[in-house]
Each structure stands twice: as structure tokens, then as C-alpha cells.
Protein backbone atom coordinates (compact mmCIF):
# COMPACT_ATOMS: atom_id res chain seq x y z
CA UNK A 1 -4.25 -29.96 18.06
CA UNK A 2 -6.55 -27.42 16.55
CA UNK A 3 -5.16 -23.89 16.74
CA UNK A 4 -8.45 -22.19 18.77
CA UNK A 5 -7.61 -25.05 21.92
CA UNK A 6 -3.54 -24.38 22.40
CA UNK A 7 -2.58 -22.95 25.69
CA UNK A 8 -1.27 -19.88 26.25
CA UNK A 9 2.08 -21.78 26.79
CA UNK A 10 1.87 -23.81 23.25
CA UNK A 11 1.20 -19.93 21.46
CA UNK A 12 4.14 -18.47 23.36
CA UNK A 13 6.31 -21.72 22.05
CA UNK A 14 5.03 -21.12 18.33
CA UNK A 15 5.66 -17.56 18.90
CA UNK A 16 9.34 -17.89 19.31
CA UNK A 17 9.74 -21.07 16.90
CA UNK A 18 12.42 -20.24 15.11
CA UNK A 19 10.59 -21.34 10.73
CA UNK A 20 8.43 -18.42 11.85
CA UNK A 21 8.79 -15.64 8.72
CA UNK A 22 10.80 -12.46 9.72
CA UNK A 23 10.06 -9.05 9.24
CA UNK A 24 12.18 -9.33 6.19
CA UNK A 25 10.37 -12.05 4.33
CA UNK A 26 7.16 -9.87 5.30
CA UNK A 27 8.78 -6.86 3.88
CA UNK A 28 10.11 -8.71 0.61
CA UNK A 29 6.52 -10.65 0.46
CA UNK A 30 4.25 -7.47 0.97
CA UNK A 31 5.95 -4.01 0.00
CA UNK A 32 7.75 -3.22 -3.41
CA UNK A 33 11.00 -1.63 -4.08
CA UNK A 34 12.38 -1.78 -0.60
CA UNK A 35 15.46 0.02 0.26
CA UNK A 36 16.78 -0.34 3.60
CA UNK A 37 18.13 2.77 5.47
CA UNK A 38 20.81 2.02 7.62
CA UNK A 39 22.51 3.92 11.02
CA UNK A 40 21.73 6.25 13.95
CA UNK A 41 23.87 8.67 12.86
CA UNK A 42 25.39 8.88 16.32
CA UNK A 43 27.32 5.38 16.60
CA UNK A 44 26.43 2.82 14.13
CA UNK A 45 24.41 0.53 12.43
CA UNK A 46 22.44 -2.44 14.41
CA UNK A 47 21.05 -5.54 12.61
CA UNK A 48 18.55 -6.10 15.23
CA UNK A 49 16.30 -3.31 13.23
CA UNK A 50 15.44 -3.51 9.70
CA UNK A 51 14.40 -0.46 8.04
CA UNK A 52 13.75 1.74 5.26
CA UNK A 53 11.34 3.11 1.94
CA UNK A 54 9.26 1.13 0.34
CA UNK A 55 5.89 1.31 -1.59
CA UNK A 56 2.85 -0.71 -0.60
CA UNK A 57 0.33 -0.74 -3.95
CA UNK A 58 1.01 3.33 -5.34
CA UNK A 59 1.51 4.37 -1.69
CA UNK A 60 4.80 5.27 -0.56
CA UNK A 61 5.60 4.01 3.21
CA UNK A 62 8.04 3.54 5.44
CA UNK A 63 8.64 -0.14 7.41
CA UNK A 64 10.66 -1.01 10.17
CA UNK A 65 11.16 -4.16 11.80
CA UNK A 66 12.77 -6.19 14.54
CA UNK A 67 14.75 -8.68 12.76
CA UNK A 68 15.74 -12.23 13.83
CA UNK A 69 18.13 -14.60 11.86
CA UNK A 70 18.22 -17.66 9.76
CA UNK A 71 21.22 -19.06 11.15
CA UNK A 72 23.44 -18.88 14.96
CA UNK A 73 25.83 -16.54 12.78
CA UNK A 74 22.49 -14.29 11.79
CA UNK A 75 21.33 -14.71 15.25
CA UNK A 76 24.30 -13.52 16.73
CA UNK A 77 25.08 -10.69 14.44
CA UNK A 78 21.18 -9.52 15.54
CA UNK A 79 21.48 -10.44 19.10
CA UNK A 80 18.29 -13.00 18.17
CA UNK A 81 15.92 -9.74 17.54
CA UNK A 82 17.12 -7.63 20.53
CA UNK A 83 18.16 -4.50 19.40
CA UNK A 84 20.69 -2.02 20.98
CA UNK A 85 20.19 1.76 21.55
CA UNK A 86 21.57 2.52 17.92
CA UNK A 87 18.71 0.16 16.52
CA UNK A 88 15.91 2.11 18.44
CA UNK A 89 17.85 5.39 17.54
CA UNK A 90 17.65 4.44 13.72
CA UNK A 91 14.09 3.33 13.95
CA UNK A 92 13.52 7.16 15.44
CA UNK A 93 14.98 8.32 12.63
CA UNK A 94 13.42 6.58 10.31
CA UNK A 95 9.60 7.80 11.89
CA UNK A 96 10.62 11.32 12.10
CA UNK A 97 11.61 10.77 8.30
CA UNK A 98 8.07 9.34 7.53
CA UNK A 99 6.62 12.43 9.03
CA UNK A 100 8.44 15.18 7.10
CA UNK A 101 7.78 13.21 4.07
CA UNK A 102 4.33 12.26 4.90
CA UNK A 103 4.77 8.34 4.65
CA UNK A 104 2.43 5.79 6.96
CA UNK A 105 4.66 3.97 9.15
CA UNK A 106 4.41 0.21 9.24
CA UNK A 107 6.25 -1.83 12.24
CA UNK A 108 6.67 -5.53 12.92
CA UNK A 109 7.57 -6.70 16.19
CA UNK A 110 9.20 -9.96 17.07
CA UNK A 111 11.71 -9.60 20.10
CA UNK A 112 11.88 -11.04 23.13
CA UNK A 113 13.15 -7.36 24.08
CA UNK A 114 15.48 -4.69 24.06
CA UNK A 115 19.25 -6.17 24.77
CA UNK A 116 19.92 -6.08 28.36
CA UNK A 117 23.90 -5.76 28.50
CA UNK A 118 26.23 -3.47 30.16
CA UNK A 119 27.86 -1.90 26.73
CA UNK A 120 23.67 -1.56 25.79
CA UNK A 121 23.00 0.25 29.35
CA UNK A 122 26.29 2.33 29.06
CA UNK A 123 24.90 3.69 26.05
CA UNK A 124 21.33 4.98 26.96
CA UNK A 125 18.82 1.85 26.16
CA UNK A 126 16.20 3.34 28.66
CA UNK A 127 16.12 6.86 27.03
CA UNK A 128 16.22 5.48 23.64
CA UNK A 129 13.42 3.35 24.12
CA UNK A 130 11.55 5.93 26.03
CA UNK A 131 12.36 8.55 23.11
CA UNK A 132 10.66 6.01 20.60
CA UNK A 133 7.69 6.21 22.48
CA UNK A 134 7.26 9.89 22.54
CA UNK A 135 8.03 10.52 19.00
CA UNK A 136 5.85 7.53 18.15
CA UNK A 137 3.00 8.31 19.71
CA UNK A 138 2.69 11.63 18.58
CA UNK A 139 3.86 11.35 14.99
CA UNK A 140 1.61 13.08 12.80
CA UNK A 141 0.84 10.55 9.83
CA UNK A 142 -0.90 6.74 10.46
CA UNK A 143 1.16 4.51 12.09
CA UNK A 144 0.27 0.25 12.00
CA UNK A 145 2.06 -2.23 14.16
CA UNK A 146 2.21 -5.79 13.19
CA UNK A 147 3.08 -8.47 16.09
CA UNK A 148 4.44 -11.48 14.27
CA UNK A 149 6.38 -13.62 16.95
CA UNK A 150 6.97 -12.34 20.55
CA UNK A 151 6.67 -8.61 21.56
CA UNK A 152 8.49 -8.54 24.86
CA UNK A 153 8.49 -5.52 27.34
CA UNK A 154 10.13 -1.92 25.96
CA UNK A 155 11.86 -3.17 23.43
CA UNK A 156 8.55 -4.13 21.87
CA UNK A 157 6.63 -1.51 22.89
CA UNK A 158 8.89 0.76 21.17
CA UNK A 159 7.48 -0.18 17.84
CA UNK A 160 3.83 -0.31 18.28
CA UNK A 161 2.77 2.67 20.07
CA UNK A 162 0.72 3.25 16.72
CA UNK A 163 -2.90 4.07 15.62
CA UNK A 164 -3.78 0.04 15.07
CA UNK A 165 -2.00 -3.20 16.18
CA UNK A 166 -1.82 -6.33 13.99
CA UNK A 167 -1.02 -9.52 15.92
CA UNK A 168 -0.50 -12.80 14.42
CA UNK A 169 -2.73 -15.53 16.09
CA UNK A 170 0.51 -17.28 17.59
CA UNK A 171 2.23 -13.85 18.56
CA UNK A 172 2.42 -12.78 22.44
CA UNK A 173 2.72 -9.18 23.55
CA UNK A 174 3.76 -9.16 27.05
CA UNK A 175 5.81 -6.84 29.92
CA UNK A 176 8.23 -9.30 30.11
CA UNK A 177 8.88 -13.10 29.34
CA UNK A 178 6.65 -15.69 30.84
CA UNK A 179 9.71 -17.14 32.40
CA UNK A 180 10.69 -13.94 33.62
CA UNK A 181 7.19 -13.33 34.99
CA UNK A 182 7.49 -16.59 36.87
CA UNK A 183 10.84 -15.93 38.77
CA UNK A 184 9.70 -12.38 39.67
CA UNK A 185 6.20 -13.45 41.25
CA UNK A 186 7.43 -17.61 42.18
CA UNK A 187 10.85 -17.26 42.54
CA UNK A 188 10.57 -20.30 40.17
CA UNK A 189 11.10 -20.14 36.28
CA UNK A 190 9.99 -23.05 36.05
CA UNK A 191 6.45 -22.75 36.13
CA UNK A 192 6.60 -20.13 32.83
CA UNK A 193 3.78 -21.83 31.72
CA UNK A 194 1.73 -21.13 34.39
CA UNK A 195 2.47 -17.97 34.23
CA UNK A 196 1.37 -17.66 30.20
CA UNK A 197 -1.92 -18.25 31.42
CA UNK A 198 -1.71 -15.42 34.36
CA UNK A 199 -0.59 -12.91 32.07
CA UNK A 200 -3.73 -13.00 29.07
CA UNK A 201 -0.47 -12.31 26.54
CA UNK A 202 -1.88 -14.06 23.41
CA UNK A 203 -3.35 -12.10 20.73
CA UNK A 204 -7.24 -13.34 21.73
CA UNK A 205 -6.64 -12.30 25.06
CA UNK A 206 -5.09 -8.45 23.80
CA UNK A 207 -8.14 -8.60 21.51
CA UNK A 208 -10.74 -8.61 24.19
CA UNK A 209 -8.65 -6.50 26.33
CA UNK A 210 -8.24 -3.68 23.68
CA UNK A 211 -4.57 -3.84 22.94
CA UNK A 212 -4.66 -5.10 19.72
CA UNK A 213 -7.36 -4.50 16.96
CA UNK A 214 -7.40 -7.47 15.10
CA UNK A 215 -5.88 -11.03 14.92
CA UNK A 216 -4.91 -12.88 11.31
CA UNK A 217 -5.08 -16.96 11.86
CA UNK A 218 -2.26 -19.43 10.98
CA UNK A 219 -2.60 -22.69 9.89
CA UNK A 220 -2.59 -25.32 13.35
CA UNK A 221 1.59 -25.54 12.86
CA UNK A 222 2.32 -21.89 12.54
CA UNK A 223 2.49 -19.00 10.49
CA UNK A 224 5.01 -21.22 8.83
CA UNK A 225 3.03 -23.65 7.77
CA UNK A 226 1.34 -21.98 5.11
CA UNK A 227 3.62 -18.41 4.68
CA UNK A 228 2.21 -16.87 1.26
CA UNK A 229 -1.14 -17.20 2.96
CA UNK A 230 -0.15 -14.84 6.11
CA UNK A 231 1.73 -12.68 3.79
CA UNK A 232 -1.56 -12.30 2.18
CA UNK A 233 -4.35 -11.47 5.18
CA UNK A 234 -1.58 -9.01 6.74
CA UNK A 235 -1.68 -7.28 3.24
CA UNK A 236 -5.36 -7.51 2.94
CA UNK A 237 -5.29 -5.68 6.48
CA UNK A 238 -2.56 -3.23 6.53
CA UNK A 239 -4.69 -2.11 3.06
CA UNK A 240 -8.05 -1.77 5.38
CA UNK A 241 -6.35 0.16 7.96
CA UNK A 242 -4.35 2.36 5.87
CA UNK A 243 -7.66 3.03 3.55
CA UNK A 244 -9.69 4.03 6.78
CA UNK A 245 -6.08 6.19 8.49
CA UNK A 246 -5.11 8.43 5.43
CA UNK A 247 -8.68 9.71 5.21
CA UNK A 248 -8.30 11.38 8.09
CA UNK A 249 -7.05 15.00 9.13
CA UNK A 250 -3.82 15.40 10.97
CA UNK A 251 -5.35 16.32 14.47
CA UNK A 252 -7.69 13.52 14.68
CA UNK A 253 -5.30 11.36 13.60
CA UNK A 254 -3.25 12.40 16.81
CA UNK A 255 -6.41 12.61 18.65
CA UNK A 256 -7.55 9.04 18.47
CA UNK A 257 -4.27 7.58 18.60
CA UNK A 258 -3.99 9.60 22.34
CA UNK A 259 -7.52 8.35 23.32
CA UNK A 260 -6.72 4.42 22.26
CA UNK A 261 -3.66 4.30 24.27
CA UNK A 262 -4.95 6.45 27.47
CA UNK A 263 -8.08 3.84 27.44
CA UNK A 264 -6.20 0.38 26.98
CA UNK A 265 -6.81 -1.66 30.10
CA UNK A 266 -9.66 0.97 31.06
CA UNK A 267 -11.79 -2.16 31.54
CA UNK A 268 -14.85 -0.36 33.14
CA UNK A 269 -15.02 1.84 30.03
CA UNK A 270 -15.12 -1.05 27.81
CA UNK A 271 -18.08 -2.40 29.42
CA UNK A 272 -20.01 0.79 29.30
């Protein structure tokens, strides 16, 4: 089936196939000289977030990243891309690093969410998360988000409260998981795919709604199907974005990012 007629429910199913490229093959494909940072300093280190220097052409950044494994032992070790507080305490780090420094900060996003268990709770997943966001959204040098699988509720919003958003065309950005959705509103998971549709979480749908600012195609199959290709168009944009972001002064910087996230789902704006 040709890529522009898949249902929501088809994208959210490529979004979470598991061939899909991780942050790290994006990171190996697209930056040089990566070296990964690792800890909170607090508790420990968390394999659910990838992160560290790296340089992108001559430009020095710094790129963090949900990461999802290969293998059940990968997957395990990373809670399949759900990080705990530790791995949204490093990523805070890591930002407030960038900013001292003066170093763009690059995130890609691929969990179904933040990891929901008791030891997680018990050790302040709500404030972390919520402390992302602050520091995020204020930070003081350009800041790109890149959606390559699924971007599900805090634990994804955590990483892209940034002056642009990237999504793949098979990645999803949603409050929660369709199936989720569907047992909340129907007290029925099963109609999840129904519920795709009701929740306009594919990137076209973000696109015309204002949450993301531009979509890079796959091939019909996937992002997998064709990988060096992606690699390629998110370089091509993270280099348009970044050329148009470092041009501009501190304060407007800050500025714009506060007006693009105060207007997102301002619908009667964006029709004036």
C-alpha cells in the first residue's frame, strides 16, 4: 500500500516495528566523534537514554536520545525505550551542559513513555519529567527534536519541548497509547485502532495542527526500508534548522520558542 493512504493504525504499527533505526544508528549515521556521557549523578546510569558530545559538520552539539534495543536482552536492559527518573535526570544534565557550553541540543524520541513502575514512582518520575520540561523550554541555545518511532505521553514530551520538531512520516506523538486511549474513553482496548484515528497522532496530522514543523518520508515499508536515505533528509534538515536557530540572539531564541508552544493547538489563531 502506498505510504500517503495507511491509516492512522498501520503508521502507529510501523512506528513501533521493531527494524526501525534507533537513536543510536541516527547518532553513529549523522554526528561525528560521539562520546556518550553517562549518569545522573544522584543514583545511576539508565540505558533507556543515550547521550553525550558530538560534532555535526564543524559544529559542536550535544544529542540525546531514547534508546530501544536490538535484542529481548537490549530490550530489557532499556526497559524497550522507557526510561526511569535517572535517564530523564541525565538527559537534564546533559541540556544544562549544552547551555554553559553553548552547544544546540538535538533529541530523538522513540518511547512508548516514561516507565510506569513502583521502584520508578518511588523515585520521583513525575518531577523529573516535569523538571525536563522547565529546563528545556527555557534553555538558552537552539534546541531540535526528532520523532523517529512513537513519542508517547511525558516521557516523550520530555525531549521535545524544543524550538523545531522533526517527525518521521511513520512516527506518532500522542498523550498516551492508542490502546490506552481506547480503554480510558471505551472501556475497550480493543478498538486502539479506532482510536488512532480519534486522536490526529501521525506526523501529517501534528503538521497541520502545528506540533511539528516538518515531516521526512520513508519508503512504503518503513524508515527501514531504505535507512542511509532517512539518515540523509534528517541531516539535510537538522542542517536547515540549525543554519536558521544559531543566527539568532539569545532572547529571541527564548522568545519564539515560548510563543510556539503557548500557540500549539490555538486553532483559531492558525486560521487567522
Amino acid at each position: 500500500m502506498n505510504s500517503k493512504q495507511l491509516t492512522a493504525a498501520q503508521r502507529v504499527t510501523l512506528a513501533r516495528d521493531s527494524g526501525r533505526p534507533t537513536a543510536r544508528e541516527y547518532i553513529e549515521a549523522i554526528f561525528d566523534d560521539f562520546f556518550p556521557l553517562a549518569g545522573d549523578r544522584k543514583k545511576g546510569e539508565d540505558a533507556s537514554i543515550l547521550g553525550g558530545l558530538a560534532f555535526f559538520g564543524n559544529r559542536p552539539v550535544t544529542v540525546i536520545g531514547h534508546q530501544k534495543g536490538r535484542s529481548l536482552e537490549e530490550n530489557l536492559k532499556c526497559r524497550f525505550g522507557m526510561p526511569n527518573p535517572e535517564g530523564y535526570r541525565k538527559a537534564e544534565r546533559l541540556m544544562l551542559q549544552a547551555e554553559k557550553f553553548g552547544r544546540p541540543v538535538i533529541t530523538f524520541i522513540d518511547t512508548p513513555g516514561a516507565y510506569p513502575g513502583l521502584e520508578a514512582e518511588a523515585g520521583g518520575q513525575g518531577e523529573a519529567i516535569a523538571r525536563n520540561l522547565s529546563v528545556m523550554s527555557a534553555l538558552k541555545v537552539p534546541t531540535i527534536a526528532v520523532c523517529i518511532g512513537e513519542g508517547g505521553s511525558g516521557g516523550a514530551l520530555a525531549l521535545a519541548v524544543s524550538d523545531r520538531i522533526i517527525m518521521l512520516e511513520n512516527s506518532i506523538f500522542s498523550i498516551l497509547s492508542p490502546e490506552g486511549f481506547a480503554s480510558i474513553l471505551w472501556k475497550d482496548s480493543s478498538r486502539w485502532e479506532e482510536a488512532a484515528e480519534v486522536m490526529k497522532l501521525t506526523a501529517s496530522d501534528l503538521l497541520a495542527l502545528g506540533v511539528c514543523d516538518s515531516v521526512i518520508p520513508e519508503k512504503d515499508g518503513g524508515a527501514h526500508e531504505d535507512r542511509n536515505a532517512v539518515f540523509h533528509r534528517v541531516s539535510r534538515e537538522l542542517e536547515r534548522y540549525l543554519e536558521s536557530l544559531t543566527k539568532r540572539s539569545t532572547a529571541s531564541l527564548v522568545k519564539e520558542r515560548y510563543r510556539k508552544l503557548r500557540n500549539i493547538g490555538n486553532l483559531k489563531r492558525k486560521a487567522e
